[in-house]
N, C-alpha and C. Protein backbone atom coordinates (compact mmCIF):
# COMPACT_ATOMS: atom_id res chain seq x y z
N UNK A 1 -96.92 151.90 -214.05
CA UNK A 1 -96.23 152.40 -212.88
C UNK A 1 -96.67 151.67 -211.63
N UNK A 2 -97.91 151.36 -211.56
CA UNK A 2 -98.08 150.62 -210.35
C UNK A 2 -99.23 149.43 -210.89
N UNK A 3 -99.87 148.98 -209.92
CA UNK A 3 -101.28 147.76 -210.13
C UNK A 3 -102.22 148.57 -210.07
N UNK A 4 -103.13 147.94 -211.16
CA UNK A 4 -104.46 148.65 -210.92
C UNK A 4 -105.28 149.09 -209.92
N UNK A 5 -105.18 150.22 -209.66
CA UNK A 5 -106.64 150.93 -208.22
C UNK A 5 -105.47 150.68 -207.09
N UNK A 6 -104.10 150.31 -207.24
CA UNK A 6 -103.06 150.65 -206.23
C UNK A 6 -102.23 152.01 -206.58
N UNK A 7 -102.12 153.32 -205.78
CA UNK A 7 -101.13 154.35 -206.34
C UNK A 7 -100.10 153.88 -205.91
N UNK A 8 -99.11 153.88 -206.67
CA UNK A 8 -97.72 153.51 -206.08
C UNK A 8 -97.00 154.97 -205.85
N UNK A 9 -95.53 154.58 -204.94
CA UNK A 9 -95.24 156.09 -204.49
C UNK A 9 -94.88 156.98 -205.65
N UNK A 10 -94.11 156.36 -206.43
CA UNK A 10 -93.93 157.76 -207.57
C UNK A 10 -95.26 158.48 -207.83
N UNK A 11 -96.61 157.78 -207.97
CA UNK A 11 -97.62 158.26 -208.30
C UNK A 11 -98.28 159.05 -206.97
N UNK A 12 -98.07 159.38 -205.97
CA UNK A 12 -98.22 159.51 -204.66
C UNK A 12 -97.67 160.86 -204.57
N UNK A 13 -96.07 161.20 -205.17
CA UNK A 13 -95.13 162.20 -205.19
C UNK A 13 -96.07 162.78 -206.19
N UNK A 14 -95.76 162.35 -207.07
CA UNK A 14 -96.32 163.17 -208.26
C UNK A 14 -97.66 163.84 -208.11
N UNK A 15 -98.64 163.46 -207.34
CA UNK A 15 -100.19 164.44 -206.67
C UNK A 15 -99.49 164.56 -205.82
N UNK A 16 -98.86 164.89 -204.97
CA UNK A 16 -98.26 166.05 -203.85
C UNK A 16 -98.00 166.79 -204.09
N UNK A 17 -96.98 167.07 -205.48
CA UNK A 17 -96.52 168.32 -206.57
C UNK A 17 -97.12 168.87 -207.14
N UNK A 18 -98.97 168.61 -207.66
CA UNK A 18 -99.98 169.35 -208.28
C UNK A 18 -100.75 169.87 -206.78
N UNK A 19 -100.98 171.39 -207.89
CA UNK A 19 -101.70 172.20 -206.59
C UNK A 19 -102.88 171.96 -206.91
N UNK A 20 -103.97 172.54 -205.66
CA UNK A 20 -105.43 172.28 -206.57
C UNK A 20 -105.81 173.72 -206.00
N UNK A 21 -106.44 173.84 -207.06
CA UNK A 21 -107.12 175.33 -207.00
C UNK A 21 -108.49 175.38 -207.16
N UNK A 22 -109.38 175.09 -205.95
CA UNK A 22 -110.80 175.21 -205.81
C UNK A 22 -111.47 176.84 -206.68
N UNK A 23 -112.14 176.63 -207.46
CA UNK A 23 -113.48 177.26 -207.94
C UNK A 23 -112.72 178.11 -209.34
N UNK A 24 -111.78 177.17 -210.05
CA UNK A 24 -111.45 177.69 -211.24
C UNK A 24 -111.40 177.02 -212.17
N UNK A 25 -111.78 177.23 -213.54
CA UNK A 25 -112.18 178.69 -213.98
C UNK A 25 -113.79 178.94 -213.71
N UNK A 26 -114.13 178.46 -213.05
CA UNK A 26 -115.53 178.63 -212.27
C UNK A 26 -116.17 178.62 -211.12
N UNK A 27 -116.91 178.65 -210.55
CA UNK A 27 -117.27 178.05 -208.65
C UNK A 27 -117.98 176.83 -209.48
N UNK A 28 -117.09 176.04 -208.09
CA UNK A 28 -117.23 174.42 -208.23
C UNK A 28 -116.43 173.48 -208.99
N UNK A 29 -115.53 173.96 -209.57
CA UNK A 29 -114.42 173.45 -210.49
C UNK A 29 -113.13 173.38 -209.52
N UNK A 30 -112.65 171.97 -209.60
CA UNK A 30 -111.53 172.28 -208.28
C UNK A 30 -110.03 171.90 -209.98
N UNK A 31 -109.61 172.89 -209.96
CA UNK A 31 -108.36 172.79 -211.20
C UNK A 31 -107.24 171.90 -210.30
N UNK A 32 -106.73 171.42 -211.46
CA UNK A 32 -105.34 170.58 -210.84
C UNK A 32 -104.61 171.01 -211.69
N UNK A 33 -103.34 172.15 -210.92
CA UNK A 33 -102.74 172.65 -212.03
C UNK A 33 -101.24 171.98 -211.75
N UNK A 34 -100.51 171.45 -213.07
CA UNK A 34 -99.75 170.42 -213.04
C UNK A 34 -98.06 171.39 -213.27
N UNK A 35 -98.60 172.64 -213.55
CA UNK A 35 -97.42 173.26 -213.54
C UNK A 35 -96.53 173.32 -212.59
N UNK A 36 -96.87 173.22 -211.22
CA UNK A 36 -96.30 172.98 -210.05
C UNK A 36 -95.65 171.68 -209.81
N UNK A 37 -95.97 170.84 -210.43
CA UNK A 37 -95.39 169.13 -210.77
C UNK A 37 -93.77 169.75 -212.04
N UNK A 38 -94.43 170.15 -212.35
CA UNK A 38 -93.78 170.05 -214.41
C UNK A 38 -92.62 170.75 -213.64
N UNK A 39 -92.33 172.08 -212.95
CA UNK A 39 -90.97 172.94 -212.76
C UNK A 39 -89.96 172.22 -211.57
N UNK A 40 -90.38 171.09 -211.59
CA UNK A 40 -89.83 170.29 -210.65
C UNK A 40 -89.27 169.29 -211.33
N UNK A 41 -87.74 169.06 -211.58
CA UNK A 41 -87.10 168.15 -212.44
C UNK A 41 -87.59 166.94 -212.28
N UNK A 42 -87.90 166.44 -210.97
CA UNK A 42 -87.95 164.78 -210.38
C UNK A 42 -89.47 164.62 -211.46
N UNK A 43 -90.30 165.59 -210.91
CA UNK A 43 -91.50 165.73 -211.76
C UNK A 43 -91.89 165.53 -212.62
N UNK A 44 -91.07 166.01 -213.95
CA UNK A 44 -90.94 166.18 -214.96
C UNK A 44 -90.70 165.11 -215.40
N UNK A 45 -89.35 164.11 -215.05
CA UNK A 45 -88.67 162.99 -215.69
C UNK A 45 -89.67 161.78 -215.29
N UNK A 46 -90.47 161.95 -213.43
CA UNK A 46 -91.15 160.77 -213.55
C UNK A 46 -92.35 160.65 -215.00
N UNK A 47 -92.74 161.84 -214.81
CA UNK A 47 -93.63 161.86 -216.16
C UNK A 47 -93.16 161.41 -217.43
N UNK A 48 -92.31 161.89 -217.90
CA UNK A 48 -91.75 161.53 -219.14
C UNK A 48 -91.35 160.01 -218.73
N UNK A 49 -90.93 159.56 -218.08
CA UNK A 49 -90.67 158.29 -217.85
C UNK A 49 -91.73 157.21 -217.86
N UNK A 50 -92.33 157.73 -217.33
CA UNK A 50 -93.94 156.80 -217.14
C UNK A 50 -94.58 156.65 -218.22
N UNK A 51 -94.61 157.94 -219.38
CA UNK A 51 -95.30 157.63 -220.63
C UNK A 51 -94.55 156.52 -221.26
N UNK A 52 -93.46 157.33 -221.23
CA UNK A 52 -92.62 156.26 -221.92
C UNK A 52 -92.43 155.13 -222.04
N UNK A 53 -92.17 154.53 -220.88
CA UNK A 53 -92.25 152.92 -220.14
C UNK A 53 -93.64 152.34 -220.69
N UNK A 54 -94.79 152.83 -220.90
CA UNK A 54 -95.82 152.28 -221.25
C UNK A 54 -96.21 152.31 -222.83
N UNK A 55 -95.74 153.45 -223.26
CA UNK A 55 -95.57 153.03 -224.92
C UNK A 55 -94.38 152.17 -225.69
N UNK A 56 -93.48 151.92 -224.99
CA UNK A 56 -92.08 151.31 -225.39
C UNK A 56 -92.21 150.43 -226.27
N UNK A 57 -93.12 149.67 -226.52
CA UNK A 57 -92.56 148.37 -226.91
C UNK A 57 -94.09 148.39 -228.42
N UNK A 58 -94.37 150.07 -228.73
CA UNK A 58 -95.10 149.64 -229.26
C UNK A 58 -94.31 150.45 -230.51
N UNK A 59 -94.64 150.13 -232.03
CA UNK A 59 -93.81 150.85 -232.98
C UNK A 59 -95.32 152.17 -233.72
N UNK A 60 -94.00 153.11 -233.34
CA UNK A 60 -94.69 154.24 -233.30
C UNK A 60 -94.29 155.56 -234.20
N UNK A 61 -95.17 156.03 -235.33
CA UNK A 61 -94.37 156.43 -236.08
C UNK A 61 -94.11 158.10 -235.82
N UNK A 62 -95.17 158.75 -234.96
CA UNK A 62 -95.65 159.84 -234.36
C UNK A 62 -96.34 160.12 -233.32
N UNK A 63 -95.56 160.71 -232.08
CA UNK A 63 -96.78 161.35 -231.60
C UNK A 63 -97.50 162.60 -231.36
N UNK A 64 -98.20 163.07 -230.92
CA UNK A 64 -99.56 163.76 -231.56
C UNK A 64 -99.82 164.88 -230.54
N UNK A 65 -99.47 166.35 -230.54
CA UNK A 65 -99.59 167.04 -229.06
C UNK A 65 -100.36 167.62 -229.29
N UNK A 66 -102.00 167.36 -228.50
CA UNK A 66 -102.80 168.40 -228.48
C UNK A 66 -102.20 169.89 -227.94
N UNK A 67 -102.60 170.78 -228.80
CA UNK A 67 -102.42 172.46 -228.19
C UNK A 67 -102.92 172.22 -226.78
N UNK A 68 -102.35 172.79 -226.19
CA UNK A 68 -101.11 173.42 -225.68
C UNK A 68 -100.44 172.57 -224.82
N UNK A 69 -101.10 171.67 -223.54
CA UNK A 69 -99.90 171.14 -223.34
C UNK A 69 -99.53 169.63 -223.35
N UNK A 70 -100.29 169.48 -224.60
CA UNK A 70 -99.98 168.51 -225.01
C UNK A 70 -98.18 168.75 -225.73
N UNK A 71 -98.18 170.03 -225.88
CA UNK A 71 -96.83 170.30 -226.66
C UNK A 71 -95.53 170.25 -225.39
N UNK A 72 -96.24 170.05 -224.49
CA UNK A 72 -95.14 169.93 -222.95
C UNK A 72 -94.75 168.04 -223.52
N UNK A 73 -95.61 167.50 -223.38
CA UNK A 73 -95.23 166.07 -223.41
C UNK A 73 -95.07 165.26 -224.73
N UNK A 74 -95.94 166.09 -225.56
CA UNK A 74 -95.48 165.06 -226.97
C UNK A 74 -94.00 164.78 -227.50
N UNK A 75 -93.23 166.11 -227.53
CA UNK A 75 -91.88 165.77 -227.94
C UNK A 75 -91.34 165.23 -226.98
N UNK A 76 -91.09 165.22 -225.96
CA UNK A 76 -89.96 164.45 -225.27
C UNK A 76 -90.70 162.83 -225.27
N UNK A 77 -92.23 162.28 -225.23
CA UNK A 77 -92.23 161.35 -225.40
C UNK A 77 -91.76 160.58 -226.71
N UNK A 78 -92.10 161.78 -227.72
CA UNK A 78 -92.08 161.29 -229.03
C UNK A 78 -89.94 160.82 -229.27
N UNK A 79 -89.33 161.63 -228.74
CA UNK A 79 -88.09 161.61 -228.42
C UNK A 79 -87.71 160.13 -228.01
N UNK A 80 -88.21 160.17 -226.59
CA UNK A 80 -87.85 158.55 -226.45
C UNK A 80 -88.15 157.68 -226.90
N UNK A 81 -89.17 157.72 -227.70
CA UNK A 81 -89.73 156.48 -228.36
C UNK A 81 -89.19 156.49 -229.88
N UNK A 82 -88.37 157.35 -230.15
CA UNK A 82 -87.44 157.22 -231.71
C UNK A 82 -88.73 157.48 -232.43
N UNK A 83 -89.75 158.56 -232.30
CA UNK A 83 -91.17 158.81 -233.35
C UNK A 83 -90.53 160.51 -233.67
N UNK A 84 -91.34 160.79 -234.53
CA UNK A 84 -91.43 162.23 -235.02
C UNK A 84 -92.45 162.69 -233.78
N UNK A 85 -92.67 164.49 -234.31
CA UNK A 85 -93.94 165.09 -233.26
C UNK A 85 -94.68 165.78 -234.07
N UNK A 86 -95.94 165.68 -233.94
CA UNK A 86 -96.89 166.61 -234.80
C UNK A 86 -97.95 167.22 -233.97
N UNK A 87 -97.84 168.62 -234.22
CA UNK A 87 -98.78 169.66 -233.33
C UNK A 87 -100.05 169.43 -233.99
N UNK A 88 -101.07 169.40 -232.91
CA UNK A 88 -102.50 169.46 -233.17
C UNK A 88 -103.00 170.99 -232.98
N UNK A 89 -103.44 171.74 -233.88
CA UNK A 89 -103.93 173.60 -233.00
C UNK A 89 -104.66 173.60 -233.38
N UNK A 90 -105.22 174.61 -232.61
CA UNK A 90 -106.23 175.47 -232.54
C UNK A 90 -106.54 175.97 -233.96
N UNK A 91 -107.68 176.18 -234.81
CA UNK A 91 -107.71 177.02 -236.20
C UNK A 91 -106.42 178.02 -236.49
N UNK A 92 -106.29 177.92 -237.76
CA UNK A 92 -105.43 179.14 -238.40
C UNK A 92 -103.98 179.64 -237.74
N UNK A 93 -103.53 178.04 -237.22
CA UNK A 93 -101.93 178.64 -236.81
C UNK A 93 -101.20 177.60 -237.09
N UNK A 94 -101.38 176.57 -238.00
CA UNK A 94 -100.73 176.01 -239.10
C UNK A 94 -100.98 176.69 -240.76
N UNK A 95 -99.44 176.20 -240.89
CA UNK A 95 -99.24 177.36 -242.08
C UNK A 95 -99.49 176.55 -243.81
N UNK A 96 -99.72 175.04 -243.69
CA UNK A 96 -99.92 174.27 -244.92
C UNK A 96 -101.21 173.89 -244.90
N UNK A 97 -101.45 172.99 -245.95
CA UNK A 97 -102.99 172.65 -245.93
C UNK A 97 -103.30 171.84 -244.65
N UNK A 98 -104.17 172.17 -243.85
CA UNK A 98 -104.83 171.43 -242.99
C UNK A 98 -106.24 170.29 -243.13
N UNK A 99 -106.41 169.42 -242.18
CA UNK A 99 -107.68 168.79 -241.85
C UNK A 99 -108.01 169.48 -240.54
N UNK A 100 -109.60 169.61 -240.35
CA UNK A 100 -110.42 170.02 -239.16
C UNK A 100 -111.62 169.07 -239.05
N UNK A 101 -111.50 169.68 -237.80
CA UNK A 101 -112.32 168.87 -236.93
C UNK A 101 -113.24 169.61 -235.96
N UNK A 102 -114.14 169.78 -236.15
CA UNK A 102 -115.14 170.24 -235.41
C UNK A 102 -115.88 169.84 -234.70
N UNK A 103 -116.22 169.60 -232.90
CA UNK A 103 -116.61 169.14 -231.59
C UNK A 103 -117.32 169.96 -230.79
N UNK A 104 -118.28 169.46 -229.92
CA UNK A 104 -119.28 170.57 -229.33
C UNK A 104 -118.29 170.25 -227.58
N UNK A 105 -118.98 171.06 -227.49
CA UNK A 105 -117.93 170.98 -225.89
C UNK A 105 -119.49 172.03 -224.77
N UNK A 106 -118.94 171.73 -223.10
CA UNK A 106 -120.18 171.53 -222.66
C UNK A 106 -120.66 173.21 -222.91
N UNK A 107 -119.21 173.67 -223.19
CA UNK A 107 -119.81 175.62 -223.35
C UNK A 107 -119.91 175.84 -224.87
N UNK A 108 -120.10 175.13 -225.70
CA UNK A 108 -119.75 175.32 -227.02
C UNK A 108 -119.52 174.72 -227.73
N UNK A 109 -118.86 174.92 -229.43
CA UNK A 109 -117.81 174.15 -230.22
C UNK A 109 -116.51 175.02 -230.35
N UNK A 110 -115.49 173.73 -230.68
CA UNK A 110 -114.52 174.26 -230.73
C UNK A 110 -113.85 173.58 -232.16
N UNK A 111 -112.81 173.63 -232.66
CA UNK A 111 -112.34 173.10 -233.65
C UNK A 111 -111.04 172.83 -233.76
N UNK A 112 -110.00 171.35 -234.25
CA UNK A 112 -108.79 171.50 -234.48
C UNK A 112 -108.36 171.03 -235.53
N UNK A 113 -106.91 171.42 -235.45
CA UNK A 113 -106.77 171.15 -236.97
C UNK A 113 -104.95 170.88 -237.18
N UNK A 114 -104.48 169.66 -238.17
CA UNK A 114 -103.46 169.02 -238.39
C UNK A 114 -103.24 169.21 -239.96
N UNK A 115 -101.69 169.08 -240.03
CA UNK A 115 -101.44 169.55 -241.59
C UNK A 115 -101.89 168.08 -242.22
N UNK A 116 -102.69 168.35 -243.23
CA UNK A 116 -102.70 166.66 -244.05
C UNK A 116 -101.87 165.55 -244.20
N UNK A 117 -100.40 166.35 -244.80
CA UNK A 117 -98.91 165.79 -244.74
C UNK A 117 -98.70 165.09 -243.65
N UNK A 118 -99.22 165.61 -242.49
CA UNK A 118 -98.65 164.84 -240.55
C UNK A 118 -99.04 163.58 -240.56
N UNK A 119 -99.59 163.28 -240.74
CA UNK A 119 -99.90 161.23 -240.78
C UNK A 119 -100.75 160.81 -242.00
N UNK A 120 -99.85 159.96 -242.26
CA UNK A 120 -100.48 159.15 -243.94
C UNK A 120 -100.73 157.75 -243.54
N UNK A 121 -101.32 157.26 -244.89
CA UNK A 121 -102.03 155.96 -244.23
C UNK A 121 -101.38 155.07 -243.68
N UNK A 122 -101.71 154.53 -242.68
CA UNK A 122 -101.26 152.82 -242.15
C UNK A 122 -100.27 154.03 -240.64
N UNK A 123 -99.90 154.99 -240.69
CA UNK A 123 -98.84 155.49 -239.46
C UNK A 123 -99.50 155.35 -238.31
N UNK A 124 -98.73 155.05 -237.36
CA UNK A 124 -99.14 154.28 -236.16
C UNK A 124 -98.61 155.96 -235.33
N UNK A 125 -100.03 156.57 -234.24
CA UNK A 125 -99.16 157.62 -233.73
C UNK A 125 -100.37 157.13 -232.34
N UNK A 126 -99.55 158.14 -231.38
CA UNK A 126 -99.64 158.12 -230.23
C UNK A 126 -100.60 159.74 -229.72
N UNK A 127 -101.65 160.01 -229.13
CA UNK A 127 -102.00 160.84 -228.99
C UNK A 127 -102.03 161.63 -227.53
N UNK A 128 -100.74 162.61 -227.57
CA UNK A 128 -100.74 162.81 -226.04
C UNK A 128 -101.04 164.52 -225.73
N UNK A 129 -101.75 164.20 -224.24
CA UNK A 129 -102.30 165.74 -223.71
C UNK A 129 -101.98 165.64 -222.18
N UNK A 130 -102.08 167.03 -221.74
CA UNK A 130 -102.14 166.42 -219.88
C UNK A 130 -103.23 165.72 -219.27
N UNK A 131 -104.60 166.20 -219.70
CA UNK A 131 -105.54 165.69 -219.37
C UNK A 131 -106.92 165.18 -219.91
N UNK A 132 -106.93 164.39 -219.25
CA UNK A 132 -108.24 163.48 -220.16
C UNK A 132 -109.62 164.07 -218.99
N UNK A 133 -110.34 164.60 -219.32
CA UNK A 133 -111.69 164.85 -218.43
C UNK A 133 -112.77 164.07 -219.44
N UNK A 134 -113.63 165.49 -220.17
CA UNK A 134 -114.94 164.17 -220.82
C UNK A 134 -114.34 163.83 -221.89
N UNK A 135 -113.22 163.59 -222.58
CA UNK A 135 -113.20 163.11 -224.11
C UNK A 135 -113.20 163.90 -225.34
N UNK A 136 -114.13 165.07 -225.10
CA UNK A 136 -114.29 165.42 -226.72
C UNK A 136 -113.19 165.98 -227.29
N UNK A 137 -111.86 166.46 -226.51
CA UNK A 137 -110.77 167.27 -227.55
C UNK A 137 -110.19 165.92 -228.02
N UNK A 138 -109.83 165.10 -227.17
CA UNK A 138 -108.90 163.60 -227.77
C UNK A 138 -110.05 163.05 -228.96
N UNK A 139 -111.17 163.02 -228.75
CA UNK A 139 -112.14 162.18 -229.63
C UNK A 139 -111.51 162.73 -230.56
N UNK A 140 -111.82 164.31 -230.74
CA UNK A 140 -111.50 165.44 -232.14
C UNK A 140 -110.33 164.38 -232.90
N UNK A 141 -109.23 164.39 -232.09
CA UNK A 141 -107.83 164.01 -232.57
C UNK A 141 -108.36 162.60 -233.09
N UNK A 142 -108.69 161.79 -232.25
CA UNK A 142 -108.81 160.31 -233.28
C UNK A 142 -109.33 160.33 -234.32
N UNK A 143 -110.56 161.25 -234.43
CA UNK A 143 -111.44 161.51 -235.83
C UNK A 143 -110.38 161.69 -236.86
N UNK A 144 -109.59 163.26 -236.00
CA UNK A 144 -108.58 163.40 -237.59
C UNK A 144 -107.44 162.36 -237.98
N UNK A 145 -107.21 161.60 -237.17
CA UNK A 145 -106.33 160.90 -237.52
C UNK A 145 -106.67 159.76 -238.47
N UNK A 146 -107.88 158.99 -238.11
CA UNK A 146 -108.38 158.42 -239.10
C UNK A 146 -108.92 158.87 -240.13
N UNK A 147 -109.17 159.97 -240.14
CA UNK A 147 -109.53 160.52 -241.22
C UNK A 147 -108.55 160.45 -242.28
N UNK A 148 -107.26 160.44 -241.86
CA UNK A 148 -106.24 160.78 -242.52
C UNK A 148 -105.58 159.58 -242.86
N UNK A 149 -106.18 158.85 -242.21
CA UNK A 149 -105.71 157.20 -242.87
C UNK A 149 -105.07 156.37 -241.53
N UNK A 150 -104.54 157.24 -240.65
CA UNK A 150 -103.66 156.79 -239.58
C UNK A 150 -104.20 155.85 -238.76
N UNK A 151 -103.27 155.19 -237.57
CA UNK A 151 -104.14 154.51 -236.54
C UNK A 151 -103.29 155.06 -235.40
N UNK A 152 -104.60 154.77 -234.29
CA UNK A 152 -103.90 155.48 -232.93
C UNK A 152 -103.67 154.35 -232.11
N UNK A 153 -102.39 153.94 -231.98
CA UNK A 153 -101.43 153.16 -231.22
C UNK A 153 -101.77 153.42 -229.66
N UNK A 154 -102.22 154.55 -229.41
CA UNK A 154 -102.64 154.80 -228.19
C UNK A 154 -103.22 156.21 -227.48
N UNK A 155 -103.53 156.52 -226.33
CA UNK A 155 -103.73 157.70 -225.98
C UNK A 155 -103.02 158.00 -224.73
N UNK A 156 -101.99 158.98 -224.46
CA UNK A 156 -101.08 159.31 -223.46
C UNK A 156 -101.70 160.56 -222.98
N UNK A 157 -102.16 160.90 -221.17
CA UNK A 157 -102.37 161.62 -220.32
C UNK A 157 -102.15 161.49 -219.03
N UNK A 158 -101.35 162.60 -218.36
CA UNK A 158 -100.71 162.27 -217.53
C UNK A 158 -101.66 162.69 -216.36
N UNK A 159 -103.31 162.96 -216.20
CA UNK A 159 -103.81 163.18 -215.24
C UNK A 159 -105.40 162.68 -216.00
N UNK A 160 -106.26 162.19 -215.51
CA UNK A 160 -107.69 161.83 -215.86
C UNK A 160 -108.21 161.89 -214.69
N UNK A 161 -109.65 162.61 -215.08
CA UNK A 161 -110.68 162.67 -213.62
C UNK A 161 -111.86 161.23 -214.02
N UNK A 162 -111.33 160.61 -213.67
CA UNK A 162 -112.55 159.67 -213.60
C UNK A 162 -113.79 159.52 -213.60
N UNK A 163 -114.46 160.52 -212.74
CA UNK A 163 -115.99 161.19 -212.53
C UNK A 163 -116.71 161.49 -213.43
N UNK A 164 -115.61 161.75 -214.81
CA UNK A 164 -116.38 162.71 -215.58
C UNK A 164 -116.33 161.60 -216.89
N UNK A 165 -115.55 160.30 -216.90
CA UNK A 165 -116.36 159.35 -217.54
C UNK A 165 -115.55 159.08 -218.98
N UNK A 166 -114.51 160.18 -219.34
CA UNK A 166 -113.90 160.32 -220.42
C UNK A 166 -113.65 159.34 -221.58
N UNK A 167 -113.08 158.34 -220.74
CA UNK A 167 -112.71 157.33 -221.06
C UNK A 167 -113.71 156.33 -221.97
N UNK A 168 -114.59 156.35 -221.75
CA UNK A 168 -115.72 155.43 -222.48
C UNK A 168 -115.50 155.70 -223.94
N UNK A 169 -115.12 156.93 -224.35
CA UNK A 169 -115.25 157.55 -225.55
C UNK A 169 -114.47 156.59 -226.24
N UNK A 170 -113.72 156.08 -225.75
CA UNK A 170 -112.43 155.11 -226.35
C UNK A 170 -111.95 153.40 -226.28
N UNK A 171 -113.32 153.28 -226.38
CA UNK A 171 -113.36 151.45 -226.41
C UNK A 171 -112.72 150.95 -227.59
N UNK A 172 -111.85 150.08 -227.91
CA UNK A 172 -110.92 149.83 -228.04
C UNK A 172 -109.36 150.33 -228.56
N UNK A 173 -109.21 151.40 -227.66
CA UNK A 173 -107.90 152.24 -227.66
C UNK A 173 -107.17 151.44 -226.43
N UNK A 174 -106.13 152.02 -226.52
CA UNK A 174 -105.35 151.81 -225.48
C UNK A 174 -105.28 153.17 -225.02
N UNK A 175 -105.58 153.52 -223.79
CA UNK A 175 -105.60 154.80 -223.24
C UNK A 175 -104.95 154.36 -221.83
N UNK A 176 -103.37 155.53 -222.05
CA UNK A 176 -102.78 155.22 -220.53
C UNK A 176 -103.18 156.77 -219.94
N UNK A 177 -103.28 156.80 -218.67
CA UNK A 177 -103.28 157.96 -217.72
C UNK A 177 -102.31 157.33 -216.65
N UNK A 178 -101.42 158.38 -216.03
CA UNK A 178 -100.54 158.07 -215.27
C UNK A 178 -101.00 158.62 -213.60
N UNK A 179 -102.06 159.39 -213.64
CA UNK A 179 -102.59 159.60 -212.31
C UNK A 179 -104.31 160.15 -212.24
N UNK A 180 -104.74 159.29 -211.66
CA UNK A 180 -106.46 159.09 -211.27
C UNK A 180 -107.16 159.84 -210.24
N UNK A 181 -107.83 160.75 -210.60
CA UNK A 181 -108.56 161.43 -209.91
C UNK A 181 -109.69 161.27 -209.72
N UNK A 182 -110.75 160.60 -208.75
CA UNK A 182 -112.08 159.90 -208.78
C UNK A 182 -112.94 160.96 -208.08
N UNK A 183 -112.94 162.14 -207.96
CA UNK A 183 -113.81 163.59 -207.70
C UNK A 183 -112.81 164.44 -207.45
């Protein structure tokens, strides 16, 4: 969408439309809640547009929606890019055999989990969420995907905080974020 460490204006509009909500879900946590972007058509399409434009030209056999809103953006990207969509959840709300994945997180562990059937070997999928902060739910997803034989063509998020370093987790991925937050 724009040059590197330049925001261009769509990207400019698009953080004008996210609210921020200082000290949630904690004091000292400033949330960027994107729902205020998303109910806004222009919003919506630059997003979907932007993923899009940046996975285009890659062949893609699935992409991959982390719970929950990853399920906002996976299908319509997966849509334009002529791929299938496969939900990533939370334990025990897929109904066939699953793979899991189990991750410590800074309050805990958490666990997810994909039907086995969702990517077989050599499938090229795309792994998309709203946000990338430290890494460990997307890590989860690459684990299972290779686990499962697959390769990840890429990682799609339409907001990353920079600060918090996420990104390292993923040396040699292709990881797009469509808007940069550096504190």
């Amino acid at each position: 969408m724009s040059t590197p460490g330049v925001e261009s204006a769509d990207e400019i509009e698009l953080k004008s439309m996210i609210r921020e909500i200082p000290d949630f879900p904690k004091p000292g946590i400033l949330f960027y809640d994107i729902t205020t972007m998303l109910k806004q058509p222009r919003g919506l399409r630059l997003v979907i547009d932007s993923l899009t434009e940046n996975f285009r030209e890659r062949r893609v056999d699935a992409v991959l929606g982390i719970e929950a809103r990853g399920f906002i953006f996976g299908p319509a990207l997966a849509y334009h890019l002529g791929a299938g969509f496969v939900p990533v959840r939370k334990p025990k709300k897929l109904p066939s055999e699953v793979e899991s994945y189990s991750y410590d997180l800074e309050y805990g562990k958490d666990t997810l989990e994909i039907h086995r059937d969702a990517v077989g070997a050599g499938h090229n999928v795309i792994i998309a969420d709203d946000l990338l902060a430290t890494g460990g739910t997307a890590e989860a997803v690459v684990r299972l995907v290779e686990k499962l034989g697959g390769n990840v063509a890429g990682l799609a998020f339409v907001v990353e905080l920079e600060f918090l370093a996420g990104r390292r987790r993923f040396e040699g991925y292709d990881v797009f974020s469509l808007l940069k937050y550096q504190s």
